[in-house]
Protein backbone atom coordinates (compact mmCIF):
# COMPACT_ATOMS: atom_id res chain seq x y z
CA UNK A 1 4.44 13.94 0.59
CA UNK A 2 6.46 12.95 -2.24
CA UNK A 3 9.29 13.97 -3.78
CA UNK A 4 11.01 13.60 -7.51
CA UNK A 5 14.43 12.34 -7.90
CA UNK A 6 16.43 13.66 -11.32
CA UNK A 7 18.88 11.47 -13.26
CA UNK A 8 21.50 12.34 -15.20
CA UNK A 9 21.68 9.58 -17.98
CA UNK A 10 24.78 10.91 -20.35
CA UNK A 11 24.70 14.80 -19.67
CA UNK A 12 20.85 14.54 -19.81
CA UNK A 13 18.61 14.76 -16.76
CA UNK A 14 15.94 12.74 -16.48
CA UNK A 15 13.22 12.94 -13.86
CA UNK A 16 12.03 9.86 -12.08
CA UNK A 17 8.68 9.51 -11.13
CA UNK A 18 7.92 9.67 -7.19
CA UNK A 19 6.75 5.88 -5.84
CA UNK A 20 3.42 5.16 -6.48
CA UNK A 21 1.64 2.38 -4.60
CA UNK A 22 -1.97 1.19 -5.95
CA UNK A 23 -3.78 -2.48 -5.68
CA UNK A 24 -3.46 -5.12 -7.83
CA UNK A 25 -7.10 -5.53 -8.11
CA UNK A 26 -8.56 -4.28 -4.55
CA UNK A 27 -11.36 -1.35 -5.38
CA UNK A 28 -12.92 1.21 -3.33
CA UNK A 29 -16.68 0.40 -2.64
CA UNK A 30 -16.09 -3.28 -3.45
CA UNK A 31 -18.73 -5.48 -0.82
CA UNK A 32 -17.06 -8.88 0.43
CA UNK A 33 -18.26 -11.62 2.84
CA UNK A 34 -16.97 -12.94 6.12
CA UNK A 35 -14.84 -15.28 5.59
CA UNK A 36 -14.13 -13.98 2.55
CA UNK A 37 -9.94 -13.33 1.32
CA UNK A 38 -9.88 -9.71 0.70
CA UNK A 39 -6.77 -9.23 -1.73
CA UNK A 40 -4.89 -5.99 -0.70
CA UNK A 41 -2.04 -7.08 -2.94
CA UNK A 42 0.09 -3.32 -3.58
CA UNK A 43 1.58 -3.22 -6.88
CA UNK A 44 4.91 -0.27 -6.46
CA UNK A 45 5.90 1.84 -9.61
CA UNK A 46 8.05 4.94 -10.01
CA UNK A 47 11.09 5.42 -7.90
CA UNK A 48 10.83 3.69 -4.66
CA UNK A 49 14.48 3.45 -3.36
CA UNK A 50 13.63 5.26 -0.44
CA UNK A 51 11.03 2.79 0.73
CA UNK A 52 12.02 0.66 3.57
CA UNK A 53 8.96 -1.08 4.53
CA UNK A 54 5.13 -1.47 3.77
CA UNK A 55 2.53 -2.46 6.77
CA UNK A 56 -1.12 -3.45 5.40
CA UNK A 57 -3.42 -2.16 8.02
CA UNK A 58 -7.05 -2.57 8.92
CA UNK A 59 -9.06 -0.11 10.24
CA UNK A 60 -13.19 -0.34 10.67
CA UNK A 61 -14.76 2.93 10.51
CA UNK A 62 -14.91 4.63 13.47
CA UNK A 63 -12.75 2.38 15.63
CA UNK A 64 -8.71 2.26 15.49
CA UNK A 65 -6.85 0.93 12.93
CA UNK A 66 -4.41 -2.50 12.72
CA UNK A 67 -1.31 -3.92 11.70
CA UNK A 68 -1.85 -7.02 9.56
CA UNK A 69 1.22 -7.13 8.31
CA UNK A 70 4.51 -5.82 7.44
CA UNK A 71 7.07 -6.72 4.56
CA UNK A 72 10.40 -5.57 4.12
CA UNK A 73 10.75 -3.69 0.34
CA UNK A 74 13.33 -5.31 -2.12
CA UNK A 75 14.42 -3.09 -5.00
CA UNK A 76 13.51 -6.10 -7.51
CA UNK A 77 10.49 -6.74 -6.15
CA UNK A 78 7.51 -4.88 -7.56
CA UNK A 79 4.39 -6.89 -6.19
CA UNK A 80 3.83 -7.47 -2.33
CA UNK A 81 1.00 -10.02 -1.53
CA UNK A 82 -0.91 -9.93 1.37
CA UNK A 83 -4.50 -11.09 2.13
CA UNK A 84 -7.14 -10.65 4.70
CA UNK A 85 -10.03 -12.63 6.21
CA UNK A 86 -12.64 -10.59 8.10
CA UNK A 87 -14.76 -12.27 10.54
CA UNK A 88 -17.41 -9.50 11.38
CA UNK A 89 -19.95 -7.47 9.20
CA UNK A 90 -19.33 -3.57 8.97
CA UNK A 91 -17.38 -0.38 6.81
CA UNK A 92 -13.42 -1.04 6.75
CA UNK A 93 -10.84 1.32 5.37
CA UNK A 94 -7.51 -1.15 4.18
CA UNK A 95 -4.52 0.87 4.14
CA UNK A 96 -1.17 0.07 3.08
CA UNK A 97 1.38 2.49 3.71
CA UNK A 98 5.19 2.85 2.72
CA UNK A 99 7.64 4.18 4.70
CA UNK A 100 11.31 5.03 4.71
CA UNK A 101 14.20 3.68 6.55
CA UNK A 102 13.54 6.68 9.16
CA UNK A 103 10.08 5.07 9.50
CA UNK A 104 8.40 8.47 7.74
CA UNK A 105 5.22 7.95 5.98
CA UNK A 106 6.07 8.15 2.40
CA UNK A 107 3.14 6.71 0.05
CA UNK A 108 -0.21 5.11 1.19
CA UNK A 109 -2.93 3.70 -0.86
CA UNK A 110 -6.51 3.15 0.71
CA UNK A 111 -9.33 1.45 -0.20
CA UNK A 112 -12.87 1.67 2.03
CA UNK A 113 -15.00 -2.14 1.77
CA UNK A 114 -18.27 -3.22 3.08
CA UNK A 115 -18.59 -6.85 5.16
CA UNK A 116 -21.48 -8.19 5.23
């Protein structure tokens, strides 16, 4: 779940939009081949000072899901790179998710591909 944060700039609030993760370019239904760099670059937006870390996982349908990375979140920092190579043919769901300092799921963007 999200949540929105309010700002009082000069007696007037303001409300700040809830983080948003979405992919640079990565799209849902895209095909790739092995081998092939996948780009699950995350692109953050909104207010995101509660996010602590991101972890890009990899899951192919219908079998568990792993960590292929994790990066620490930087308040300047708005882009987080991270690419993968698969190596065999099938349905994959990349996830990367945000969490807070507490380690609580806070945002998560997904994106299903096909290897072939």
């Amino acid at each position: 779940g999200s949540y929105v944060t309010h700002v009082v700039v000069g007696g007037i609030v303001v409300e700040e939009a809830p983080c948003n993760l979405e992919y640079k370019a990565l799209q849902s239904g895209s095909t790739y081949q092995i081998g092939e760099k996948v780009k699950m670059h995350v692109i953050l937006s909104g207010n995101c000072a509660s996010i602590d870390k991101l972890k890009f996982i990899v899951q192919k349908i219908g079998e568990s899901g792993y960590v292929i990375g994790k990066e620490a979140v930087k308040v300047d920092k708005r882009i987080y790179y991270k690419k993968w190579s698969p190596i065999e043919i099938g349905y994959y769901r990349l996830k990367v998710s945000a969490y807070n300092v507490d380690g609580l799921l806070m945002e998560a963007v997904k994106a299903t591909v096909t290897i072939e």
